[in-house]
Protein backbone atom coordinates (compact mmCIF):
# COMPACT_ATOMS: atom_id res chain seq x y z
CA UNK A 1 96.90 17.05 103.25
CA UNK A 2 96.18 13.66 105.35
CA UNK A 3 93.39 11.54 103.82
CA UNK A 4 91.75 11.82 107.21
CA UNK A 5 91.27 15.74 106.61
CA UNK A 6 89.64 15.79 103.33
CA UNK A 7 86.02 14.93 103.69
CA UNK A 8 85.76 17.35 106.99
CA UNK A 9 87.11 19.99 104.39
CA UNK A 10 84.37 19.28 102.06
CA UNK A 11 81.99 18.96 104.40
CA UNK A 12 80.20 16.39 102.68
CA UNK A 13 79.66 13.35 103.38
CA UNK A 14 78.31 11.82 100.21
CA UNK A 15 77.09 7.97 100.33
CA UNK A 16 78.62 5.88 97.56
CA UNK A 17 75.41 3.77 96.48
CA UNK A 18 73.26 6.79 97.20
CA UNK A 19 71.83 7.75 93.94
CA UNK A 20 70.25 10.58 95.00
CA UNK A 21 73.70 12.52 96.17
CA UNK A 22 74.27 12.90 92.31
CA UNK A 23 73.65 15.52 90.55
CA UNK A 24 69.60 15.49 89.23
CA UNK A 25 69.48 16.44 85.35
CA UNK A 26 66.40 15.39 82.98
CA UNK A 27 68.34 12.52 81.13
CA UNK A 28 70.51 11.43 83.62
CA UNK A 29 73.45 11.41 81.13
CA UNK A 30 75.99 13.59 82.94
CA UNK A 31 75.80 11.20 86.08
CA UNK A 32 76.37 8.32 84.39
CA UNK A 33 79.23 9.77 82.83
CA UNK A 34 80.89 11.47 86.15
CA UNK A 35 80.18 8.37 88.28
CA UNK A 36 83.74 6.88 87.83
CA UNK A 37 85.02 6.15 91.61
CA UNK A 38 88.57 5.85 91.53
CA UNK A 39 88.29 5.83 87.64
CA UNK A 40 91.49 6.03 85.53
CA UNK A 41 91.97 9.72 84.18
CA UNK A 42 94.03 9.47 82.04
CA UNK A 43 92.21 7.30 80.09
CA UNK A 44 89.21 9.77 79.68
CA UNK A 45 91.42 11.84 77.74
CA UNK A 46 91.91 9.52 74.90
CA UNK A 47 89.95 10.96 72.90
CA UNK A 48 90.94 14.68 73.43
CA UNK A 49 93.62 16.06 70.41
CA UNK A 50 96.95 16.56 72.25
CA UNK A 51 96.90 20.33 73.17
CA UNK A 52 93.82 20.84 72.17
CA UNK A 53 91.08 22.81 73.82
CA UNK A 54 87.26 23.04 73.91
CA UNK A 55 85.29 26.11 72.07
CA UNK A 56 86.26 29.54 73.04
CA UNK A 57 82.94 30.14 73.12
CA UNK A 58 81.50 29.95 76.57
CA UNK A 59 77.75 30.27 78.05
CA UNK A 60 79.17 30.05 81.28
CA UNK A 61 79.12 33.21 83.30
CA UNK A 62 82.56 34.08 84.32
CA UNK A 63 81.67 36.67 86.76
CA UNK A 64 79.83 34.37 89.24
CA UNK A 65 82.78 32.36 90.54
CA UNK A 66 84.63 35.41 91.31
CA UNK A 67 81.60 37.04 92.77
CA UNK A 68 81.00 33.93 95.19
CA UNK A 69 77.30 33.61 94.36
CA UNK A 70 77.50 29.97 96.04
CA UNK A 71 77.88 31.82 99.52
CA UNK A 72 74.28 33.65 98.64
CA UNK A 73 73.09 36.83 97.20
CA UNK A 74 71.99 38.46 100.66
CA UNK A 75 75.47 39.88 102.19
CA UNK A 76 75.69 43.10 103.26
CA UNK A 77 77.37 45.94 101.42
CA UNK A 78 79.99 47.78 103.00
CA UNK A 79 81.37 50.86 101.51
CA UNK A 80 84.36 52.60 101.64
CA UNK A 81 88.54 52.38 101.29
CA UNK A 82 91.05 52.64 103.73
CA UNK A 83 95.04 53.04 102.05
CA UNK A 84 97.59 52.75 104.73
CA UNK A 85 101.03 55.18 104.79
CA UNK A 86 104.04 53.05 103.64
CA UNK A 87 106.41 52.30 106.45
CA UNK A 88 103.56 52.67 108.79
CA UNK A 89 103.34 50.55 111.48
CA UNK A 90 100.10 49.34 113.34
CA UNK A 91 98.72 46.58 115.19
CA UNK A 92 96.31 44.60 112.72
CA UNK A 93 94.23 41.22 113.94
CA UNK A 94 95.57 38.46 111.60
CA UNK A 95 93.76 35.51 110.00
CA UNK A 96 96.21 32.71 109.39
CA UNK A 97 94.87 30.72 106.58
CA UNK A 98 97.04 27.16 105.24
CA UNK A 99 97.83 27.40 101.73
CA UNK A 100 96.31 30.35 101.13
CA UNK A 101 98.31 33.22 100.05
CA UNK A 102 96.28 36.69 99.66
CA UNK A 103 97.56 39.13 97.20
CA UNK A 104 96.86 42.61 96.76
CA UNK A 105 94.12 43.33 94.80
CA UNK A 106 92.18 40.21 95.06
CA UNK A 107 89.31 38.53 96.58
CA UNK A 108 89.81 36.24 99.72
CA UNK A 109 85.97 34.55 101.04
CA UNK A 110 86.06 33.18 104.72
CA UNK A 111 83.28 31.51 106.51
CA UNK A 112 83.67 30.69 110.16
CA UNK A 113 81.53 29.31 113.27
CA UNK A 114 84.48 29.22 115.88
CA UNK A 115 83.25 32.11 117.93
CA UNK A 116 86.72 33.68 118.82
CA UNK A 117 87.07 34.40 115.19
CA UNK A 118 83.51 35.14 114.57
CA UNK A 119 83.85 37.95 117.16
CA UNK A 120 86.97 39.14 115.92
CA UNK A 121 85.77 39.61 112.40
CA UNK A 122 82.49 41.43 113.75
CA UNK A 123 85.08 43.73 115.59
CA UNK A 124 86.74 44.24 112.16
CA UNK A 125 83.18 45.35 110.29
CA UNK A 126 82.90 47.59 113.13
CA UNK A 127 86.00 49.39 113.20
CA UNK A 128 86.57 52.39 111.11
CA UNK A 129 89.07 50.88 108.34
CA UNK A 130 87.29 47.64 108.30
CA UNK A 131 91.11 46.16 107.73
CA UNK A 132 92.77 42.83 109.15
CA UNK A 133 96.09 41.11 108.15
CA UNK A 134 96.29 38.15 105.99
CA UNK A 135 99.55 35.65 106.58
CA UNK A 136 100.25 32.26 105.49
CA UNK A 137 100.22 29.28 107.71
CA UNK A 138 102.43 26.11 108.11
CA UNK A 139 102.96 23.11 110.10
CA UNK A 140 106.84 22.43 110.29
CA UNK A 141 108.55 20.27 112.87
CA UNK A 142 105.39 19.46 115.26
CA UNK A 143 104.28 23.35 115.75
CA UNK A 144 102.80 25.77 113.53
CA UNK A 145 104.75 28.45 112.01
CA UNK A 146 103.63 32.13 110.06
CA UNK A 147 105.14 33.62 107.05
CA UNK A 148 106.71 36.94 108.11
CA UNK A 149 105.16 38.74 104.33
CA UNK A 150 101.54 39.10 104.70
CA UNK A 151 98.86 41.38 103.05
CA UNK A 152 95.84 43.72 104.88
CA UNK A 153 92.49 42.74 103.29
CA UNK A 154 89.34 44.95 103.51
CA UNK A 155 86.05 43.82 104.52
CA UNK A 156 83.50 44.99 101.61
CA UNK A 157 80.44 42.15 102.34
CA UNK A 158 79.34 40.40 105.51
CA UNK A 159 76.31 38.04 106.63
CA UNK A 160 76.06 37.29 110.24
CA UNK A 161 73.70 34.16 111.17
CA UNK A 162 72.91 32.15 114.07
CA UNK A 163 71.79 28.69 114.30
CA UNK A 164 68.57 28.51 115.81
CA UNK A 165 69.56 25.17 117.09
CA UNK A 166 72.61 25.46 118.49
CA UNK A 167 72.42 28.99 118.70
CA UNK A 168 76.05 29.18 116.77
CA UNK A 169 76.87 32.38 115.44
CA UNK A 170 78.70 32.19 111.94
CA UNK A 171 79.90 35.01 109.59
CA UNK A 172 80.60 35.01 106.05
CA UNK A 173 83.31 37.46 104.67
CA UNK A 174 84.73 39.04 101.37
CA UNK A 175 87.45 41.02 101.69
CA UNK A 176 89.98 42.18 99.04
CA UNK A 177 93.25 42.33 99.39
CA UNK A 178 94.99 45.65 100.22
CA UNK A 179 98.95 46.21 100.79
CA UNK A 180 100.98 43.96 101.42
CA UNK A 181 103.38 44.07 105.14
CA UNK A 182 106.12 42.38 106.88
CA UNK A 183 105.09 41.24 110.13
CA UNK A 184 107.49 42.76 113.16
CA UNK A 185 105.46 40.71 115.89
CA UNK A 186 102.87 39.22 117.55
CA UNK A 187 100.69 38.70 120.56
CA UNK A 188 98.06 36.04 121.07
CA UNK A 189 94.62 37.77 123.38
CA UNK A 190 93.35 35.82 126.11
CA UNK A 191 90.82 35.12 123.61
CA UNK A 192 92.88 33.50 121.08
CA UNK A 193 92.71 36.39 118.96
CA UNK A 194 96.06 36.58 117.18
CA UNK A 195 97.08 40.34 117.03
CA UNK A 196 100.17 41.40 114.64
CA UNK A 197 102.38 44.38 115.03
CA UNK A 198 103.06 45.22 111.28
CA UNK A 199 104.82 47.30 108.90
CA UNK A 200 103.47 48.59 105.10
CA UNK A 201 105.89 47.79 102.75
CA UNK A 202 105.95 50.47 99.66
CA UNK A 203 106.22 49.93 96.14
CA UNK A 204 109.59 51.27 94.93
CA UNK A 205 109.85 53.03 91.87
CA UNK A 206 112.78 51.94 89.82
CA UNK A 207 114.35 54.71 87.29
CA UNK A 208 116.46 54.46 84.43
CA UNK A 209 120.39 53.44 85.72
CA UNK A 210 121.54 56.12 83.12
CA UNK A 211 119.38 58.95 84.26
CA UNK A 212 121.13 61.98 84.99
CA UNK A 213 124.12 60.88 83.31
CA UNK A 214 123.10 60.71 79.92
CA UNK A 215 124.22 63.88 78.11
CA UNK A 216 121.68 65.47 76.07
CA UNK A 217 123.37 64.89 72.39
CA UNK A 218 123.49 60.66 72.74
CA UNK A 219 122.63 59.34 69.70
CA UNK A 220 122.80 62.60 67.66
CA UNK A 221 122.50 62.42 63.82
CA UNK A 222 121.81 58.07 64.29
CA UNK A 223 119.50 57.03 61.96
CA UNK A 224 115.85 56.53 62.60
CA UNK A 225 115.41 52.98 62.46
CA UNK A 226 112.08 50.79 63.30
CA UNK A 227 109.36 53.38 63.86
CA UNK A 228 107.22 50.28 65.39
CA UNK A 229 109.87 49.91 68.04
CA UNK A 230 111.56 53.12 68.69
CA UNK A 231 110.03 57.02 69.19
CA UNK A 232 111.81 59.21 66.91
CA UNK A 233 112.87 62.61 67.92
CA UNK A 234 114.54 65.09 65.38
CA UNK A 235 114.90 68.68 65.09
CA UNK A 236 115.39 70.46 62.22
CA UNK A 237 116.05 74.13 61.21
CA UNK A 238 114.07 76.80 59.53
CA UNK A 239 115.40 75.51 56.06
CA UNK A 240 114.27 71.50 57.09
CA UNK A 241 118.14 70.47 57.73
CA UNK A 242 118.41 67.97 60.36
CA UNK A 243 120.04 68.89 63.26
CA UNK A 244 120.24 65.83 65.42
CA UNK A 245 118.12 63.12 64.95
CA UNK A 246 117.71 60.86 68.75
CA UNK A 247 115.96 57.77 69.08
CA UNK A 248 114.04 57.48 72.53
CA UNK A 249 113.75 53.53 73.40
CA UNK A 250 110.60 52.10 74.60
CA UNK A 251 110.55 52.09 78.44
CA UNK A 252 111.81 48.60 79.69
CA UNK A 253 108.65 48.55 81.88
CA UNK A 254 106.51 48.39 78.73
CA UNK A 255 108.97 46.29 77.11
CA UNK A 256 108.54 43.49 80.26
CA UNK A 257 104.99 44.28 80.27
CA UNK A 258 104.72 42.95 77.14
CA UNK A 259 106.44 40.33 77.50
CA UNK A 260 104.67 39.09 80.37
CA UNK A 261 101.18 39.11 78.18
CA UNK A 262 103.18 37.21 75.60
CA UNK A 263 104.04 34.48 77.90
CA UNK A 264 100.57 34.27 79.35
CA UNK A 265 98.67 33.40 76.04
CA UNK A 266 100.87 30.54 75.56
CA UNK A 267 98.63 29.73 78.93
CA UNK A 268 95.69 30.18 77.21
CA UNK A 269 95.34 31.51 73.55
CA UNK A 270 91.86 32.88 74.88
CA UNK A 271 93.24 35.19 77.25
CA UNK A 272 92.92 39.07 76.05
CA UNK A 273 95.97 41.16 76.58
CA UNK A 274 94.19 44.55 76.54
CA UNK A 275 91.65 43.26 79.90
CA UNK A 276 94.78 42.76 82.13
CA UNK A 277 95.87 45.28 83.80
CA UNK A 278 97.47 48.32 81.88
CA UNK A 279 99.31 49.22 85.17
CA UNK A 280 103.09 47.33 85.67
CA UNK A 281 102.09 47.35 89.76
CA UNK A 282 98.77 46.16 89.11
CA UNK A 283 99.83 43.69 86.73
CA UNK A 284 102.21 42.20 89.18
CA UNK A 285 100.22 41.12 91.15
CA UNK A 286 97.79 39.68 88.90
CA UNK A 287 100.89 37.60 87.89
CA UNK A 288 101.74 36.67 91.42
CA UNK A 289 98.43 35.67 92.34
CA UNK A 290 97.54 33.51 88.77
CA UNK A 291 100.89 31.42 89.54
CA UNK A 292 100.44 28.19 90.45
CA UNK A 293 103.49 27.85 92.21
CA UNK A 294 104.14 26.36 95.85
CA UNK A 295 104.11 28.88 98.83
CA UNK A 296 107.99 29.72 99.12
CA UNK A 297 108.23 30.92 95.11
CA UNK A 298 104.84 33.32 95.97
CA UNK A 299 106.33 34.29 99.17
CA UNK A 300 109.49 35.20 97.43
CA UNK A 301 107.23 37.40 94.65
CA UNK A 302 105.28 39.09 97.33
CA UNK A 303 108.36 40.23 99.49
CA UNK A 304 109.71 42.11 96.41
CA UNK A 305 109.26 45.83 96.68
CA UNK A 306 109.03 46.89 93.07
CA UNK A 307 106.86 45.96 90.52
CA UNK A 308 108.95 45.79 87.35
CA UNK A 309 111.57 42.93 89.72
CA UNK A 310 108.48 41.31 90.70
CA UNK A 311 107.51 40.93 86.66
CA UNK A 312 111.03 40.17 85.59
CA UNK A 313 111.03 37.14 88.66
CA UNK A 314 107.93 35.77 87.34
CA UNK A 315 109.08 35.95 83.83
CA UNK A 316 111.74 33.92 84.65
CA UNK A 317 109.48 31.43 86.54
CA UNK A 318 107.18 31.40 83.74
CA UNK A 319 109.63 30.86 80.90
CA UNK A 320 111.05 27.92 82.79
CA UNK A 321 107.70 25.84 84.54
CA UNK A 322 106.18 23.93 81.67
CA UNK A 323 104.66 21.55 84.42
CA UNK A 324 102.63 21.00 87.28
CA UNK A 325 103.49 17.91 89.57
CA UNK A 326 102.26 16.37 92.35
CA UNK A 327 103.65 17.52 95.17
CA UNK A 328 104.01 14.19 97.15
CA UNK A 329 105.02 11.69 95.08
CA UNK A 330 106.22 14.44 92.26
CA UNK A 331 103.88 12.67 89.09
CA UNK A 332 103.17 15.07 86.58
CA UNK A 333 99.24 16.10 86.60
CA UNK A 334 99.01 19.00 83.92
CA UNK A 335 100.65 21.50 81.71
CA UNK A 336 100.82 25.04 81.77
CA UNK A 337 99.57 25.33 79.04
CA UNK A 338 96.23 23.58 79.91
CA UNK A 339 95.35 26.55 82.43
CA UNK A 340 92.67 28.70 81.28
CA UNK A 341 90.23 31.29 83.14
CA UNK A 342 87.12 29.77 84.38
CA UNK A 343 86.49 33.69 86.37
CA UNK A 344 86.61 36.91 85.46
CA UNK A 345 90.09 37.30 87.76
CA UNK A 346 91.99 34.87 86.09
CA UNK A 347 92.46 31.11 86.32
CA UNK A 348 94.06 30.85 89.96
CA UNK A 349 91.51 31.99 92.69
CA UNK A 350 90.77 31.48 96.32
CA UNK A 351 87.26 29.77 97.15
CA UNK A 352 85.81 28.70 100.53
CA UNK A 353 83.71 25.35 101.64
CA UNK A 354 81.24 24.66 104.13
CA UNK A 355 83.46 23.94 106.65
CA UNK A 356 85.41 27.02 106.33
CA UNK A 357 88.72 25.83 104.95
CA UNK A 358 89.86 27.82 101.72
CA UNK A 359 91.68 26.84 99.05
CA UNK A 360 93.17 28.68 95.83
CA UNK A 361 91.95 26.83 93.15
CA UNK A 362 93.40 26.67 89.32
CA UNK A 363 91.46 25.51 86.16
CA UNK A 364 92.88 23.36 83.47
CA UNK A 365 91.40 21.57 81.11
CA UNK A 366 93.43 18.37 80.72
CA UNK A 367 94.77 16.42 83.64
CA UNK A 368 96.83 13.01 83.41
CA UNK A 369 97.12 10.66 86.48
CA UNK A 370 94.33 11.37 88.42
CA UNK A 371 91.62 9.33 89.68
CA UNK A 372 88.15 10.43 91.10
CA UNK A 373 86.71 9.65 94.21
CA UNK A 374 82.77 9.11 94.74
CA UNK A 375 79.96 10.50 93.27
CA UNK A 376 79.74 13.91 91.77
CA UNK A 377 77.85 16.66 93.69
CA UNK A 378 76.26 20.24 92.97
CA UNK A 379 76.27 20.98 96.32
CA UNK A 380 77.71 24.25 97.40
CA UNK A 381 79.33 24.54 93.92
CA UNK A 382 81.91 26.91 93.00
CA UNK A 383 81.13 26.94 89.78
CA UNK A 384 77.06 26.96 89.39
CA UNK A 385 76.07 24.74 86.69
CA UNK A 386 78.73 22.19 87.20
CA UNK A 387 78.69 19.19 89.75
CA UNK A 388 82.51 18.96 91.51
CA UNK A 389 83.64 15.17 92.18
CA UNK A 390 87.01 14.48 94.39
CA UNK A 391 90.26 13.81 92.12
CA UNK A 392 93.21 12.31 94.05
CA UNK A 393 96.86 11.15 92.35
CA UNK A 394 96.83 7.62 90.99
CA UNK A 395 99.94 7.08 93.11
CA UNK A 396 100.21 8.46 95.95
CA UNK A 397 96.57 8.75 96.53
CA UNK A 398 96.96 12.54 97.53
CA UNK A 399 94.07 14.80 97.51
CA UNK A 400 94.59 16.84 94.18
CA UNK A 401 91.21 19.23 93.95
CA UNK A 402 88.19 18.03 91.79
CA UNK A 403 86.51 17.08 88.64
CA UNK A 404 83.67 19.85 87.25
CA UNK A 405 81.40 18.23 85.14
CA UNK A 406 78.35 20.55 83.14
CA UNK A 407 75.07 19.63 84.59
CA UNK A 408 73.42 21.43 81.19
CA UNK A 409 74.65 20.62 77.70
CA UNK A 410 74.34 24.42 76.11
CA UNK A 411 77.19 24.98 79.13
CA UNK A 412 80.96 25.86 77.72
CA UNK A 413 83.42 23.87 78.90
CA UNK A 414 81.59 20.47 79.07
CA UNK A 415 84.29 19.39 81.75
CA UNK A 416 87.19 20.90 83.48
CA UNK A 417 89.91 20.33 86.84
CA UNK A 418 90.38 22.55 89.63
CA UNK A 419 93.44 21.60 91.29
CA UNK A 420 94.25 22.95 94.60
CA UNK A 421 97.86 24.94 94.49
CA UNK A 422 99.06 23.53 97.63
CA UNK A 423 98.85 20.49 95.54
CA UNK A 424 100.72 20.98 93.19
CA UNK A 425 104.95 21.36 92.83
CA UNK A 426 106.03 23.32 89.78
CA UNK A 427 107.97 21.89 87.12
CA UNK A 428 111.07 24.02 86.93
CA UNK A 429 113.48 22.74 84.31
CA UNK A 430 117.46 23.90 85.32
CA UNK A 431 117.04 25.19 88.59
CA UNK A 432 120.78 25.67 88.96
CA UNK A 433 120.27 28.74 86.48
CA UNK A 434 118.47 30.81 88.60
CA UNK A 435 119.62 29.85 92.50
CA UNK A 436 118.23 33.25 93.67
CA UNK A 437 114.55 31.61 92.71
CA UNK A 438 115.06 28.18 93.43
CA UNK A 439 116.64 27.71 96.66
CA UNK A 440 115.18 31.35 98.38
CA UNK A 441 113.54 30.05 101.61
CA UNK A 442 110.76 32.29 103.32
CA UNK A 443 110.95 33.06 107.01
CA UNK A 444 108.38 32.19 108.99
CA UNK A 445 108.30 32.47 112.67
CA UNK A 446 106.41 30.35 115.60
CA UNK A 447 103.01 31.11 116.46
């Protein structure tokens, strides 16, 4: 991201000797303390035990970032679910949003004044499935190119206003994500309205290879074994002789389910197995979306038509990031195993500014390298209760995400990072290992 783009992104233009653009709290202690411009970072960790993390305990309401309370309380409900046939192809308006990937099953905010789109999205509310097409958008080789993979998201709030100035129209939207579809084509209106010919892509069902081949007697008369780890099938006669005795294995689906919740409270030892999602498709995507990996590795997740491949590819990205870097100038920021859950949908979700740029947004609590940049802000918060200040790499100068500092001292965490993902590169030791993951390349196509 240019340096040039990121105060139009925040929207905020905040005066550097300005005392009042800081955060107002009774004491004044939490300004003093965030009011480090271009401050060294990793010296403000000093103090923190290596791998250590604040109190589990949190006052901090976990449902309001994912709800998007700092958008208002007065959007309109709209009811209702539309489910598309697989393999069914229609023609969808598409939003094409820059480092913003929308998965299935989550919640994508947008908030727009250019009037094309504002009229679009109205059509959208007023349509009968409500649905548009989500695709990822980048800037390759002086002209902007679209990912082919894309997902449908339903509208479920709106808020229409107008300026009374300018007379402006803006909405505000959340919509979830739906399905996910390839993208077959495209037209551009007269109106600028991109419209996308698309196709639903199912979710394949993988059996077991030996199926049908398997001859009803396998494993007759073995013995038992570990109960804990194996179902245990024997029948007997009427005089309690055992007749075959056949161990049924765990289904590898469970097996890599498990495993997957494993690896993710090495993330964050708070995290709660049994509040993910008990369902292997549903738990894919949680996956996909909570990765903070770089657009081409979620690309690659999201094009995958079964769930239990999708798992065992993010396992293996999983097992080998231990890292998050810089993107420009490849510096290491964070650790994996810093990430933790500031919302109620995990600690990797996409939030919108004033100026109607999004960006998916992950929480850590330790970040090395980093410098801040101005004064810290409550303004249009993500996280209400905590003023944000701009963090930017110590070398490169590169626009990282920001610094959340509590504005109340009974708040849990005291301090925490977003980082935008488009930020950050994943750490991936021995790519060589795993070619199919390192070197797959998404196709993306000219808009």
């Amino acid at each position: 991201m240019a340096e040039e783009d990121i105060l139009p992104l925040l929207a905020i233009n905040i005066p550097p000797d300005d005392d009042d653009s800081s955060d107002s709290n009774s004491d004044g202690s939490h300004a003093e303390e965030m009011d480090e411009n271009m401050a060294d970072e990793e010296d403000d960790d000093d103090d923190d035990v290596e791998g250590a993390k604040p109190s589990e305990s949190r006052s901090f309401d976990q449902a309001l970032p994912s709800s998007h309370s700092y958008l208002g309380t007065d959007l309109e409900e709209i009811s209702g679910r539309t489910i598309l046939d697989d393999d069914m192809e229609i023609e969808l308006p598409l939003v094409t949003l820059p480092g913003t990937i929308l998965v299935p099953g989550h919640i994508i905010p947008l908030y727009s004044h250019n009037q094309h789109e504002v009229a679009m999205l109205k059509g959208v509310v007023d349509s009968p499935h409500k649905t548009f097409g989500v695709v990822a958008l980048r800037y390759e080789e002086h002209r902007h190119v679209i990912a082919s993979i894309g997902t449908t998201a339903e509208i479920y709030s709106v808020k229409n206003e107008m300026h009374e100035g300018s007379g402006i129209s803006t909405i505000t939207v959340l919509a979830q994500g739906r399905q996910r579809f390839e993208l077959v084509n495209y037209r551009r209106t007269i109106t600028g309205v991109l419209l996308g010919q698309v196709k639903i892509l199912p979710e394949t069902e993988l059996g077991d290879m030996l199926e049908g081949i398997r001859p009803p007697m396998h494993c007759r008369l073995c013995s038992p074994g570990n109960e804990d780890e194996e179902d245990v099938k024997v029948a007997m006669d009427k005089q309690g002789r055992i007749l075959s005795c056949v161990r049924m294995r765990p289904k590898r689906k469970e097996l890599l389910m498990k495993r997957i919740k494993m690896e993710l409270q090495k993330w964050d030892v708070t995290l709660q197995p049994n509040k993910l999602p008990s369902d292997c498709t549903k738990l894919s995507y949680w996956v996909t979306q909570n990765l903070p990996v770089n657009d081409t590795l979620k690309l690659h997740l999201l094009s995958i038509n079964s769930a239990v491949q999708r798992l065992r590819c993010a396992l293996g990205i999983m097992e080998k990031c231990s890292v998050l870097c810089c993107h420009r100038c490849t510096r290491e920021v964070t650790s994996m195993s810093s990430m933790f859950s500031m919302s109620v949908s995990g600690p990797l979700s996409a939030y919108v500014n004033p100026g109607g740029h999004v960006h998916e947004t992950v929480t850590v609590h330790h970040v090395k390298n980093l410098s801040l940049y101005g004064r810290p802000s409550t303004e249009h918060s993500w996280f209400p209760g905590y003023a944000w200040t701009i963090a930017q790499c110590k070398r490169c100068s590169n626009h990282m995400g920001w610094k959340f500092t509590a504005t109340r001292k009974d708040l849990q965490p005291q301090k925490f990072w977003g980082l935008c993902r488009t930020s950050l590169a994943p750490g991936i030791s021995d790519p060589d290992e795993n070619p199919d993951v390192a070197s797959w390349t998404p196709r993306y196509t000219s808009v």
